[in-house]
C-alpha atoms as a PDB file:
ATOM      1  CA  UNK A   1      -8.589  18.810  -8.944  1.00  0.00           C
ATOM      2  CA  UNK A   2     -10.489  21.196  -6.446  1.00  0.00           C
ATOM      3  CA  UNK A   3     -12.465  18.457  -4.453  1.00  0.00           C
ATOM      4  CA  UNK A   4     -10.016  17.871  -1.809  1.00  0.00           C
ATOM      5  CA  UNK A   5      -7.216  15.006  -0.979  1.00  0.00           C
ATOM      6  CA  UNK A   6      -7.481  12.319  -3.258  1.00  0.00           C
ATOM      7  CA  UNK A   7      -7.743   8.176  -2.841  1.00  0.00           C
ATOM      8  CA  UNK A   8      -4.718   6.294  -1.944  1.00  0.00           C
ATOM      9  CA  UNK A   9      -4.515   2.799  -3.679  1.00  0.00           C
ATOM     10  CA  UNK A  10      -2.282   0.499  -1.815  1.00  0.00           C
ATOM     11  CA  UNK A  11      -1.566  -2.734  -3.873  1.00  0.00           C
ATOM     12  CA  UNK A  12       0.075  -5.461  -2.103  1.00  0.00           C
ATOM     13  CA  UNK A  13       1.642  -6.612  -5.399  1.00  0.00           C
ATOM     14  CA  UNK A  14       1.798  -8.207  -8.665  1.00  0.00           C
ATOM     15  CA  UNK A  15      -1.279  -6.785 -10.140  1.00  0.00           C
ATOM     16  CA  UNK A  16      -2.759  -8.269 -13.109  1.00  0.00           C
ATOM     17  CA  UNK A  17      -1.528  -6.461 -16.170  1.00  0.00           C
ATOM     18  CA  UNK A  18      -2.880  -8.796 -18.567  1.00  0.00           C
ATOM     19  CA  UNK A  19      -6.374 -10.157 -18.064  1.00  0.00           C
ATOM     20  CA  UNK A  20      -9.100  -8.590 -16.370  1.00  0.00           C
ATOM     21  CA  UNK A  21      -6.850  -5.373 -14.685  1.00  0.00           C
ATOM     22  CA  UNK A  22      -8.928  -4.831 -12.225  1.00  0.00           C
ATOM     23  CA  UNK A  23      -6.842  -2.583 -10.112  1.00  0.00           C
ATOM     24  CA  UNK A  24      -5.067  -0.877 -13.067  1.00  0.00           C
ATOM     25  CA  UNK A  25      -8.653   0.292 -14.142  1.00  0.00           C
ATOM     26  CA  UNK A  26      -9.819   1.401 -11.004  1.00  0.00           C
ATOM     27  CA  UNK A  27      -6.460   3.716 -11.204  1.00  0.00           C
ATOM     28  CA  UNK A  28      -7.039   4.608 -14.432  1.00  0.00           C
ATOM     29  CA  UNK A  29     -10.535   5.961 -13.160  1.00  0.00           C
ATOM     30  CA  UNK A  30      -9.563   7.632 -10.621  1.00  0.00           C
ATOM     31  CA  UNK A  31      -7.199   9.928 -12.692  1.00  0.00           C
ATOM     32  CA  UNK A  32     -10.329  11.857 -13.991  1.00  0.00           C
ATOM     33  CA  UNK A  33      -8.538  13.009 -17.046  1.00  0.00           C
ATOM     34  CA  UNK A  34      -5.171  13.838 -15.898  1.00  0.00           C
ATOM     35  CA  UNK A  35      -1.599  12.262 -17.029  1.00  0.00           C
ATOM     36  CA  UNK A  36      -0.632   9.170 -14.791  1.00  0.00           C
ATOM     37  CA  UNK A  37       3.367   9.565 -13.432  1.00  0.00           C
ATOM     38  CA  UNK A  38       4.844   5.908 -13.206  1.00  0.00           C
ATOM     39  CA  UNK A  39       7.518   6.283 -10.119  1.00  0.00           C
ATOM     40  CA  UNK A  40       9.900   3.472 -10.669  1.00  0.00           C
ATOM     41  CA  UNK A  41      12.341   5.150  -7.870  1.00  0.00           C
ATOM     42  CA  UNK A  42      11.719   1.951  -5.619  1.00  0.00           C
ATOM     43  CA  UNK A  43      14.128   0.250  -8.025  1.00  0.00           C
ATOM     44  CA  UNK A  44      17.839  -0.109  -8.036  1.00  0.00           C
ATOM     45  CA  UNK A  45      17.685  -0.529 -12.036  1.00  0.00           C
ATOM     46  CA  UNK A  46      13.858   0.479 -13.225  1.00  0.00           C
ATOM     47  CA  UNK A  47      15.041  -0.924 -16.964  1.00  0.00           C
ATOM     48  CA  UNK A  48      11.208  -2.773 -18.245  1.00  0.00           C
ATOM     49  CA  UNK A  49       9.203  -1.261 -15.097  1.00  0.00           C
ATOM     50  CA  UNK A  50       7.651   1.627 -16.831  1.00  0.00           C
ATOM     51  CA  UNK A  51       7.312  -0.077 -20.243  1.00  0.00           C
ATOM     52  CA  UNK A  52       5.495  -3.061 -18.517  1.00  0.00           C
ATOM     53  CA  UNK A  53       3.171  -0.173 -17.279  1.00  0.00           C
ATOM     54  CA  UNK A  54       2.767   1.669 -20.731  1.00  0.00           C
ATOM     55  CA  UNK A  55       1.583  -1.950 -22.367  1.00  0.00           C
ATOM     56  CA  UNK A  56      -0.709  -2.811 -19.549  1.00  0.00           C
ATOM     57  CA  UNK A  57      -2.268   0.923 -19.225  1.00  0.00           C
ATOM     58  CA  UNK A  58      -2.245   1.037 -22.717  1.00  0.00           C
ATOM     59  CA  UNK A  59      -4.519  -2.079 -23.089  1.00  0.00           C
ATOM     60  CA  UNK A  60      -7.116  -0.362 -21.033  1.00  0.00           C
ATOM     61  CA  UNK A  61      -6.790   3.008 -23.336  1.00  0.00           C
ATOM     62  CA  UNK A  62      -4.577   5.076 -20.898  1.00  0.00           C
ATOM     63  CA  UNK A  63      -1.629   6.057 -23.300  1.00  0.00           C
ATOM     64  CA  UNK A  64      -0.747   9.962 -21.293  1.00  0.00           C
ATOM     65  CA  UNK A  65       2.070   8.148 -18.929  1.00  0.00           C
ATOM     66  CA  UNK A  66       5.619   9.544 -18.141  1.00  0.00           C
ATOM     67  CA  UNK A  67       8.453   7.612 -15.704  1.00  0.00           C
ATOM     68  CA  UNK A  68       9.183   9.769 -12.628  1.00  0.00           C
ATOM     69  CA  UNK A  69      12.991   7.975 -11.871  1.00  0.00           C
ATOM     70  CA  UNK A  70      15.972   9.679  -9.901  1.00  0.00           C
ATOM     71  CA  UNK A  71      19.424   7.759  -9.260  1.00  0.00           C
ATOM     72  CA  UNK A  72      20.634   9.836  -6.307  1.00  0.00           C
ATOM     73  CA  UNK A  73      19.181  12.047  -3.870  1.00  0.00           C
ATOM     74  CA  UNK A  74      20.291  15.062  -5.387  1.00  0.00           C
ATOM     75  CA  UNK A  75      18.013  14.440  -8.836  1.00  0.00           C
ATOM     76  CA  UNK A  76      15.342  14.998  -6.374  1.00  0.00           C
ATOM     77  CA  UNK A  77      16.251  18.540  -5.675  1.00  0.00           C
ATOM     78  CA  UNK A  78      16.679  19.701  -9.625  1.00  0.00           C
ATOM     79  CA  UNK A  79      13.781  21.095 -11.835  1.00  0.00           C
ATOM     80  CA  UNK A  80      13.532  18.202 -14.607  1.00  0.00           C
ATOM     81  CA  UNK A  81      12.990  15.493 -12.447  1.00  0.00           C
ATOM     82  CA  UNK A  82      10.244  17.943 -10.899  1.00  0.00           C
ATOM     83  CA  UNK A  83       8.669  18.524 -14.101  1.00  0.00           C
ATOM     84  CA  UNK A  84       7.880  14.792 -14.259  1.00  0.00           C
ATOM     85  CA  UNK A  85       4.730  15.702 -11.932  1.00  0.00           C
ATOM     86  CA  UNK A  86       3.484  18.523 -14.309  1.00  0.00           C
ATOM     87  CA  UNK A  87      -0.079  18.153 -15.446  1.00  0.00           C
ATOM     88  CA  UNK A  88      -0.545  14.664 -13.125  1.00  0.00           C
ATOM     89  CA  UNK A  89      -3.467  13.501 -12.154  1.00  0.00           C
ATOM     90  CA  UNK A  90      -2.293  10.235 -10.370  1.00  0.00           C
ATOM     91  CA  UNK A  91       0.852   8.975  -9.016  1.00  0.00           C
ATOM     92  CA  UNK A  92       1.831   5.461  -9.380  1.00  0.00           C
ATOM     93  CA  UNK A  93       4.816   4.482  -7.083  1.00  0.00           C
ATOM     94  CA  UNK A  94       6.439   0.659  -8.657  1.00  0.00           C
ATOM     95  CA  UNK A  95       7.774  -2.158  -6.631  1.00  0.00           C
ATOM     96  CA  UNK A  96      11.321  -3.004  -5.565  1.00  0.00           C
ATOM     97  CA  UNK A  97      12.594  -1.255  -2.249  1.00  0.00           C
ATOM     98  CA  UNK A  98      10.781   0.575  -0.057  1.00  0.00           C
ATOM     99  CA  UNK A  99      14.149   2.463   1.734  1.00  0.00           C
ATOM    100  CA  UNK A 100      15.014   3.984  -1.773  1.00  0.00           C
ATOM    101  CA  UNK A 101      11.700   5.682  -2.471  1.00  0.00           C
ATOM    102  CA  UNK A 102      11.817   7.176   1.348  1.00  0.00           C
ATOM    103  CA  UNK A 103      15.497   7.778   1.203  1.00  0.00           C
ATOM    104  CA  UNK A 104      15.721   9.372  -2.546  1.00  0.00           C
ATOM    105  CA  UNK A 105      12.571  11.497  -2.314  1.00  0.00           C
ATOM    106  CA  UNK A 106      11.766  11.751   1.406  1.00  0.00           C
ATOM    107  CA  UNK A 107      11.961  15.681   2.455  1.00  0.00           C
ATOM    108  CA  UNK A 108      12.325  16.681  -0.984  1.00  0.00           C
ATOM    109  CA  UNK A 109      10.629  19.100  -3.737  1.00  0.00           C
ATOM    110  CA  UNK A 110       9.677  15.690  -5.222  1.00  0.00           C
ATOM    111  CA  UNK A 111       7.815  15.032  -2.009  1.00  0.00           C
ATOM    112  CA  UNK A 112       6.297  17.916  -1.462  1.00  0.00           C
ATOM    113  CA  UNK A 113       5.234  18.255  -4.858  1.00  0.00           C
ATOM    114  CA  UNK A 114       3.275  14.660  -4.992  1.00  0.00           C
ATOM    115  CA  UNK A 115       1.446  15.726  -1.394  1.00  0.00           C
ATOM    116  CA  UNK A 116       0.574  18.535  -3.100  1.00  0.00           C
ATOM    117  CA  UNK A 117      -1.374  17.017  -5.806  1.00  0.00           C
ATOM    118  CA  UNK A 118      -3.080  14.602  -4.001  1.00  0.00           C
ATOM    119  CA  UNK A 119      -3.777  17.347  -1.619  1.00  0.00           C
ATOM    120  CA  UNK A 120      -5.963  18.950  -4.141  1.00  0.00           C
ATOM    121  CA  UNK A 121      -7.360  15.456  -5.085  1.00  0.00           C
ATOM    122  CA  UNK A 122      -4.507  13.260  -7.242  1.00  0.00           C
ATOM    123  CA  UNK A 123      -4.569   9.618  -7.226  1.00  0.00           C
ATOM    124  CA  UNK A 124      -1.836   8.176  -5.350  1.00  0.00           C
ATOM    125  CA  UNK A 125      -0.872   4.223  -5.798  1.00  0.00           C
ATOM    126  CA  UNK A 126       1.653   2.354  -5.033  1.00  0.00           C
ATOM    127  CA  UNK A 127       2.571  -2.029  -5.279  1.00  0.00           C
ATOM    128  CA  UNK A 128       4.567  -3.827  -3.052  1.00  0.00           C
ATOM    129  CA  UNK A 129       7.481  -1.535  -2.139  1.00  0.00           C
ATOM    130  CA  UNK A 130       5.465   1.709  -3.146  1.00  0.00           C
ATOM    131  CA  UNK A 131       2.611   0.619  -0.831  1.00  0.00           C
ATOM    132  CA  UNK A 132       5.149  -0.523   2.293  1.00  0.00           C
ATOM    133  CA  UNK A 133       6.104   3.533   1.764  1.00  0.00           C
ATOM    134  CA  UNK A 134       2.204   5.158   2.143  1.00  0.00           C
ATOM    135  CA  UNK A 135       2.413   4.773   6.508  1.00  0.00           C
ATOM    136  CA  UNK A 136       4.460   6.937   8.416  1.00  0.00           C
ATOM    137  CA  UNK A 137       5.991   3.914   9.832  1.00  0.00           C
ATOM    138  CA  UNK A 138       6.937   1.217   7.043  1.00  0.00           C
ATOM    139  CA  UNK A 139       8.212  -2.235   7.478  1.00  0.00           C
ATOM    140  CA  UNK A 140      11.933  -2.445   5.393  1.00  0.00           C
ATOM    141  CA  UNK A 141      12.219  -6.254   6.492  1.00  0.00           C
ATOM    142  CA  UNK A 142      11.691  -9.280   8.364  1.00  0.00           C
ATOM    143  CA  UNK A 143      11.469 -12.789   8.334  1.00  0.00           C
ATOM    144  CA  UNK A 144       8.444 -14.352   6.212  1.00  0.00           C
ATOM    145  CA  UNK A 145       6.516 -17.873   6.852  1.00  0.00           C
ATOM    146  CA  UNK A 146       7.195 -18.060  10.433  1.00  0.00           C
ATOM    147  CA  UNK A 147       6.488 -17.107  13.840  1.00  0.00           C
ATOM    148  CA  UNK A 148       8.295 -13.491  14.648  1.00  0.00           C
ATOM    149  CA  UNK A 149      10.890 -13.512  17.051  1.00  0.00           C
ATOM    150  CA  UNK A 150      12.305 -10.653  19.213  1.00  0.00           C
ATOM    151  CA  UNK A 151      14.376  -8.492  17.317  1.00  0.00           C
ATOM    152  CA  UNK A 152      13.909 -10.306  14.085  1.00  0.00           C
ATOM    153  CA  UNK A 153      11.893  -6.473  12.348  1.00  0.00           C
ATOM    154  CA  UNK A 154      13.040  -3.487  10.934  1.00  0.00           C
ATOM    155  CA  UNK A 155      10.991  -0.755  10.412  1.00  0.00           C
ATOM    156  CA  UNK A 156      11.485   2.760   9.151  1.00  0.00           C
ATOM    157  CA  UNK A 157       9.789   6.088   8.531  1.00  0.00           C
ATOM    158  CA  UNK A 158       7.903   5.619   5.619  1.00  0.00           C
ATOM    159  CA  UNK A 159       5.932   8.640   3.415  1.00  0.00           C
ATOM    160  CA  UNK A 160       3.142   9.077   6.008  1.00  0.00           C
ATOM    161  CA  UNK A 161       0.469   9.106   3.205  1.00  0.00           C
ATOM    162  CA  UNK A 162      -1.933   7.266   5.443  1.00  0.00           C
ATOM    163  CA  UNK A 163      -1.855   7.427   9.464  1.00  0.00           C
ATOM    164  CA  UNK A 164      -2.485   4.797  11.969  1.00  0.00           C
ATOM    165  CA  UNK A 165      -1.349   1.963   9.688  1.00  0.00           C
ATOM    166  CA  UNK A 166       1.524  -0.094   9.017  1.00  0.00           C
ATOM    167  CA  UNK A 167       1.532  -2.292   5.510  1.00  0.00           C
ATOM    168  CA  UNK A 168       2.631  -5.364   4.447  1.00  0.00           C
ATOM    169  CA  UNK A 169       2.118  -6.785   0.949  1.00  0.00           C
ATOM    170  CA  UNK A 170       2.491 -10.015  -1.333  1.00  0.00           C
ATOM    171  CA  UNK A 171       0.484 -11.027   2.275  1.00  0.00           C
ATOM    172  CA  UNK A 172      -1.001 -14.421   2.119  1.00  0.00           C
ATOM    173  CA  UNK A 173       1.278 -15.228  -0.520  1.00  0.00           C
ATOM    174  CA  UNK A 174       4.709 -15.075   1.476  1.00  0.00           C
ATOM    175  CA  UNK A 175       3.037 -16.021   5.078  1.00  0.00           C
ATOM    176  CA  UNK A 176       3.966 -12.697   6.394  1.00  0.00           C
ATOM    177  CA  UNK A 177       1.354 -13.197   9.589  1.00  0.00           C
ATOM    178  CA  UNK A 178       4.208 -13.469  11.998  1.00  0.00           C
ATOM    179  CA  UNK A 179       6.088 -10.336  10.944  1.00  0.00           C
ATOM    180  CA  UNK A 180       2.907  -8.259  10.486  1.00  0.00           C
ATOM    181  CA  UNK A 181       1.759  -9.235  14.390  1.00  0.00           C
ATOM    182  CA  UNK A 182       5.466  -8.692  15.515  1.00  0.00           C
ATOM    183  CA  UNK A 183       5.099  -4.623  14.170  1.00  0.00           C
ATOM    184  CA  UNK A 184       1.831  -4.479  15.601  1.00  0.00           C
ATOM    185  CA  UNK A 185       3.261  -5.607  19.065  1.00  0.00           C
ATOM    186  CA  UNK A 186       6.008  -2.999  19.008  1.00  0.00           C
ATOM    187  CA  UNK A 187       3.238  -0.047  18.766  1.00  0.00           C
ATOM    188  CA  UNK A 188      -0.307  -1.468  19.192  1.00  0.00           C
ATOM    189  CA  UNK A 189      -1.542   2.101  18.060  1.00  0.00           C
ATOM    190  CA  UNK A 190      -1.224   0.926  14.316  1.00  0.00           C
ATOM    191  CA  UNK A 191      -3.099  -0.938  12.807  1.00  0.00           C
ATOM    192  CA  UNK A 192      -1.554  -4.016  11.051  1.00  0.00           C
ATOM    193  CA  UNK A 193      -2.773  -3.867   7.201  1.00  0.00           C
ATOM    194  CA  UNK A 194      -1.910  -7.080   5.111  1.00  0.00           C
ATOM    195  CA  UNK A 195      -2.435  -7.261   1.520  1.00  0.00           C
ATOM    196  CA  UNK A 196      -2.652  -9.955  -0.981  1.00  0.00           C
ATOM    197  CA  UNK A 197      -0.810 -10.079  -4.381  1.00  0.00           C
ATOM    198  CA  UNK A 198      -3.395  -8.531  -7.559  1.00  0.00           C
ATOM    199  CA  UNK A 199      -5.150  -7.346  -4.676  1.00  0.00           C
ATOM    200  CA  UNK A 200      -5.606  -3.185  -3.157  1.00  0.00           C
ATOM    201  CA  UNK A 201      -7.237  -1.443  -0.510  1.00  0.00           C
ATOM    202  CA  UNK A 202      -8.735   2.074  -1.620  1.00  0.00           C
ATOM    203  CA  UNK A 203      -8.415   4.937   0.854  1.00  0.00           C
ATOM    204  CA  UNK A 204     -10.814   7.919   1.427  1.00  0.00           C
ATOM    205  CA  UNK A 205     -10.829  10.122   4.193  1.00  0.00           C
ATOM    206  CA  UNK A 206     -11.037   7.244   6.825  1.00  0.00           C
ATOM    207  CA  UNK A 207     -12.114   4.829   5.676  1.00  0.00           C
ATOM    208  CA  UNK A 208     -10.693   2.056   3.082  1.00  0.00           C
ATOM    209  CA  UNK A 209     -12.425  -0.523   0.444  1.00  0.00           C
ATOM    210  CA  UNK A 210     -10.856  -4.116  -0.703  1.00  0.00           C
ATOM    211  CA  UNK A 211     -10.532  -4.795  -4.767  1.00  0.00           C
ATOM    212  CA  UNK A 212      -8.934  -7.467  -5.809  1.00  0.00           C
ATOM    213  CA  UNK A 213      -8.900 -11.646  -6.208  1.00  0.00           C
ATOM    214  CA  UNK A 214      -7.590 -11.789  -2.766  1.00  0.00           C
ATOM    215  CA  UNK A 215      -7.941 -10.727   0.833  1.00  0.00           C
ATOM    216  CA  UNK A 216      -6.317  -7.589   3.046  1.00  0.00           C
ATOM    217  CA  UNK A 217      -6.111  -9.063   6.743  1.00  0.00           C
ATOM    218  CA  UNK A 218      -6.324  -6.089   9.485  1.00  0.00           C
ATOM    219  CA  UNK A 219      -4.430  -6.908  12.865  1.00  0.00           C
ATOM    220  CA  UNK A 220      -5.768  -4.912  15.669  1.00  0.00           C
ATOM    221  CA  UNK A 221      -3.818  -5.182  19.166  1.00  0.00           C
ATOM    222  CA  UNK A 222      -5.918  -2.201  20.473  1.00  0.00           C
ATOM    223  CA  UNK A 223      -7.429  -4.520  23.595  1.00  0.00           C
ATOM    224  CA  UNK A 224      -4.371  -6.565  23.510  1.00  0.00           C
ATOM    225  CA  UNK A 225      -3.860  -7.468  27.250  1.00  0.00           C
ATOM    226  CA  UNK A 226      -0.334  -9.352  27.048  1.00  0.00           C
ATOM    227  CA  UNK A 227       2.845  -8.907  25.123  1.00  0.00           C
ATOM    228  CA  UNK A 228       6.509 -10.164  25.792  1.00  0.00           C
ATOM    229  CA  UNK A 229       8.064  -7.543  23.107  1.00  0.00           C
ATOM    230  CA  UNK A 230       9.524  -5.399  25.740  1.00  0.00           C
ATOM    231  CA  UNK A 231      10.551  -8.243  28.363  1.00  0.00           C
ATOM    232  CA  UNK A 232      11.876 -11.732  26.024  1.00  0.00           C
ATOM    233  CA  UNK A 233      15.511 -12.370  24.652  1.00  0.00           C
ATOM    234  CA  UNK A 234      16.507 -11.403  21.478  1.00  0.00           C
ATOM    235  CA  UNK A 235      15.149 -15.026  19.216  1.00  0.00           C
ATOM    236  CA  UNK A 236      12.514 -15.527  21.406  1.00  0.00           C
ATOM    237  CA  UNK A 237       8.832 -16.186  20.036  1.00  0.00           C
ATOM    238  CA  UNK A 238       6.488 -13.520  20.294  1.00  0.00           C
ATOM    239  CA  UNK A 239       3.927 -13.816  22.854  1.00  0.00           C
ATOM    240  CA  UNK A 240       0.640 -11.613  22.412  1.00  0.00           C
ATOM    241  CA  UNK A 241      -2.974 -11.937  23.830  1.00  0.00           C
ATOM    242  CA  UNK A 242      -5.915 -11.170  22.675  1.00  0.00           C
ATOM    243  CA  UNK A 243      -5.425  -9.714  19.202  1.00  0.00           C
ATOM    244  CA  UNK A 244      -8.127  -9.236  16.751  1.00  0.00           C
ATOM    245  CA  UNK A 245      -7.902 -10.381  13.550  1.00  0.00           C
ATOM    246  CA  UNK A 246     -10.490  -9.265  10.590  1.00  0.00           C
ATOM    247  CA  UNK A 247     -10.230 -11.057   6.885  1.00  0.00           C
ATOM    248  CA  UNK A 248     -11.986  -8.659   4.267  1.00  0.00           C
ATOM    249  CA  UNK A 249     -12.400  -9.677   0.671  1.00  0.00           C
ATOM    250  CA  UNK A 250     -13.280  -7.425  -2.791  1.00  0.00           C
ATOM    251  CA  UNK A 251     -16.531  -5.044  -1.443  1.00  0.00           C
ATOM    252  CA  UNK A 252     -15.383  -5.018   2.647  1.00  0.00           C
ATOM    253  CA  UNK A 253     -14.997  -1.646   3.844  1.00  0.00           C
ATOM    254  CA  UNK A 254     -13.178  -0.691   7.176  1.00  0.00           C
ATOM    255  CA  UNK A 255     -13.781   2.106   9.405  1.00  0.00           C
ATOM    256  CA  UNK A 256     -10.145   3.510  10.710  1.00  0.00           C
ATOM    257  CA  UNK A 257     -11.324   5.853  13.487  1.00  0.00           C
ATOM    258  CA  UNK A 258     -14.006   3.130  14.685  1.00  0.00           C
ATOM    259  CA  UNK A 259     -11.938   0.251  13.810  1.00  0.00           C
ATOM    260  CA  UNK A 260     -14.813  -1.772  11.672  1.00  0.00           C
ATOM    261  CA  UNK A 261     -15.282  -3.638   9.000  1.00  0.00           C
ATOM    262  CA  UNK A 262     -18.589  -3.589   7.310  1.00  0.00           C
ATOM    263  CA  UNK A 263     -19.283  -6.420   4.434  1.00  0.00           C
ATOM    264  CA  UNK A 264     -19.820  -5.619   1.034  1.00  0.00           C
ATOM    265  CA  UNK A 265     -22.336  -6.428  -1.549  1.00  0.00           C
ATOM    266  CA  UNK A 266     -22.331  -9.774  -3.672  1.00  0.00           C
ATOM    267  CA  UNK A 267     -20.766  -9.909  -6.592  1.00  0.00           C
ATOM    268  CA  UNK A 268     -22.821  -8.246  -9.816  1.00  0.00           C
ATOM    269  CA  UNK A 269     -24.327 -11.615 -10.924  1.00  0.00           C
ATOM    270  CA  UNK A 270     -23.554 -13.865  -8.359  1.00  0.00           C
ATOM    271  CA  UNK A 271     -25.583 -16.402  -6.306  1.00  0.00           C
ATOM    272  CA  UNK A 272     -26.852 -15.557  -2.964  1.00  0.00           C
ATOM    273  CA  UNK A 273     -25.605 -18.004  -0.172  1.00  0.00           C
ATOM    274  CA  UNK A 274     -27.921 -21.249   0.388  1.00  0.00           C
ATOM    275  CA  UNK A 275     -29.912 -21.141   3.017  1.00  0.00           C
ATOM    276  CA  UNK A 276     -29.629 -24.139   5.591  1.00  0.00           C
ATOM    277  CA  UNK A 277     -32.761 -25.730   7.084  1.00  0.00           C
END
């Protein structure tokens, strides 16, 4: 693992683990070799989350898995939790709660240990929860399926695994355009990043690729020229002009540093679009 930092795969949750398993090949591929650590730390009681994981891996011939879990804080700081990450080649962070895996592990040999691997080119993953935690800012909660209102977010320091994004997940699914707009108005610097359910965006040096049945929306208030975050009442609507909106499906790409998107081929073996006269 000499080739430099390795891909981030964010999953916005509930990845198929029967059928097709897109994604959970796509990990498995990207482990060249190496043993796959299943981080269940997001979860207040992991019992089934890392067996669900050995059965689906396992239909897809990954069997080398081991569960990376710590109850308290202080696990993180002892050896055998530690030795969890020994011979990895990927890290797979589980869903649940995002303030657990930044709050149990944040700052820690754990930590430090993980950005060490995927400094020298580990696969890093993480669903739901464990892909809220990749940004250095993370959204803990907020209201889904309607408008955001002043004061109605709460956001935290997340792992900082990617910069210049924030990350929602289970996207479409949960009508989380409201909350996802409302963090982008707080700091129009980041880029809003939603992502479907069975659905992942891959991450390489700056740029990321969509897999996936569904879509990841990017929210862009770069050239935003109006916003009442600062000014409203607390319950008040958000207000926000001129926010740009891009919908990419399986194949999209996006440029980070030139803010982008670029489509992707056709599907192996489908139809090209009909022409109209």
């Amino acid at each position: 693992m000499a080739e430099g930092k390795g891909p981030l795969i964010i999953i916005g949750g509930r990845e198929d683990k029967e059928g097709e398993r897109v994604i959970l090949k796509e990990v498995a591929r990207r482990l060249k070799g190496g043993r796959l650590v299943i981080a269940t730390v997001a979860s207040h009681e992991p019992d089934g989350y890392f067996e669900s994981y050995q059965e689906a891996f396992a239909g897809i011939g990954l069997t080398d898995l081991v569960e990376l879990y710590v109850e308290e804080r202080s696990q993180s700081l002892e050896s055998p939790a530690l030795k969890a990450l020994d011979g990895a080649g990927g890290v797979f962070f589980s869903g649940g709660d995002q303030l657990r895996i930044s709050s149990q592990i944040g700052d820690t040999p754990i930590e430090r240990r993980i950005r060490e691997l995927h400094e020298a080119g580990a696969v890093i993953a993480g669903t739901s929860a464990g892909a809220a935690v990749m940004s250095e800012t993370m959204l803990v909660k907020g209201p889904s399926a309607e408008s955001y209102r002043i004061g109605d977010l709460h956001m935290a320091p997340g792992l900082g695994l990617v910069r210049d994004l924030i990350i929602d997940q289970h996207f479409a699914e949960r009508g989380r355009y409201g909350r996802l707009l409302g963090a982008v108005a707080h700091n129009p610097r980041l880029l809003g990043v939603g992502i479907d359910e069975n659905t992942a965006i891959i991450v390489e040096e700056r740029n990321f690729r969509v897999i996936g049945s569904g879509a990841a929306y990017v929210v862009d208030g770069e050239e935003s020229t109006h916003s009442n975050i600062a000014e409203a009442r607390a319950e008040r609507a958000l207000s926000m002009f001129n926010v740009r909106m891009h919908v990419l499906s399986s194949g999209d790409r996006f440029d980070l540093d030139s803010r982008k998107p670029s489509a992707g081929p056709h599907e192996e073996g489908a139809e090209p679009p009909a022409t109209r006269d």
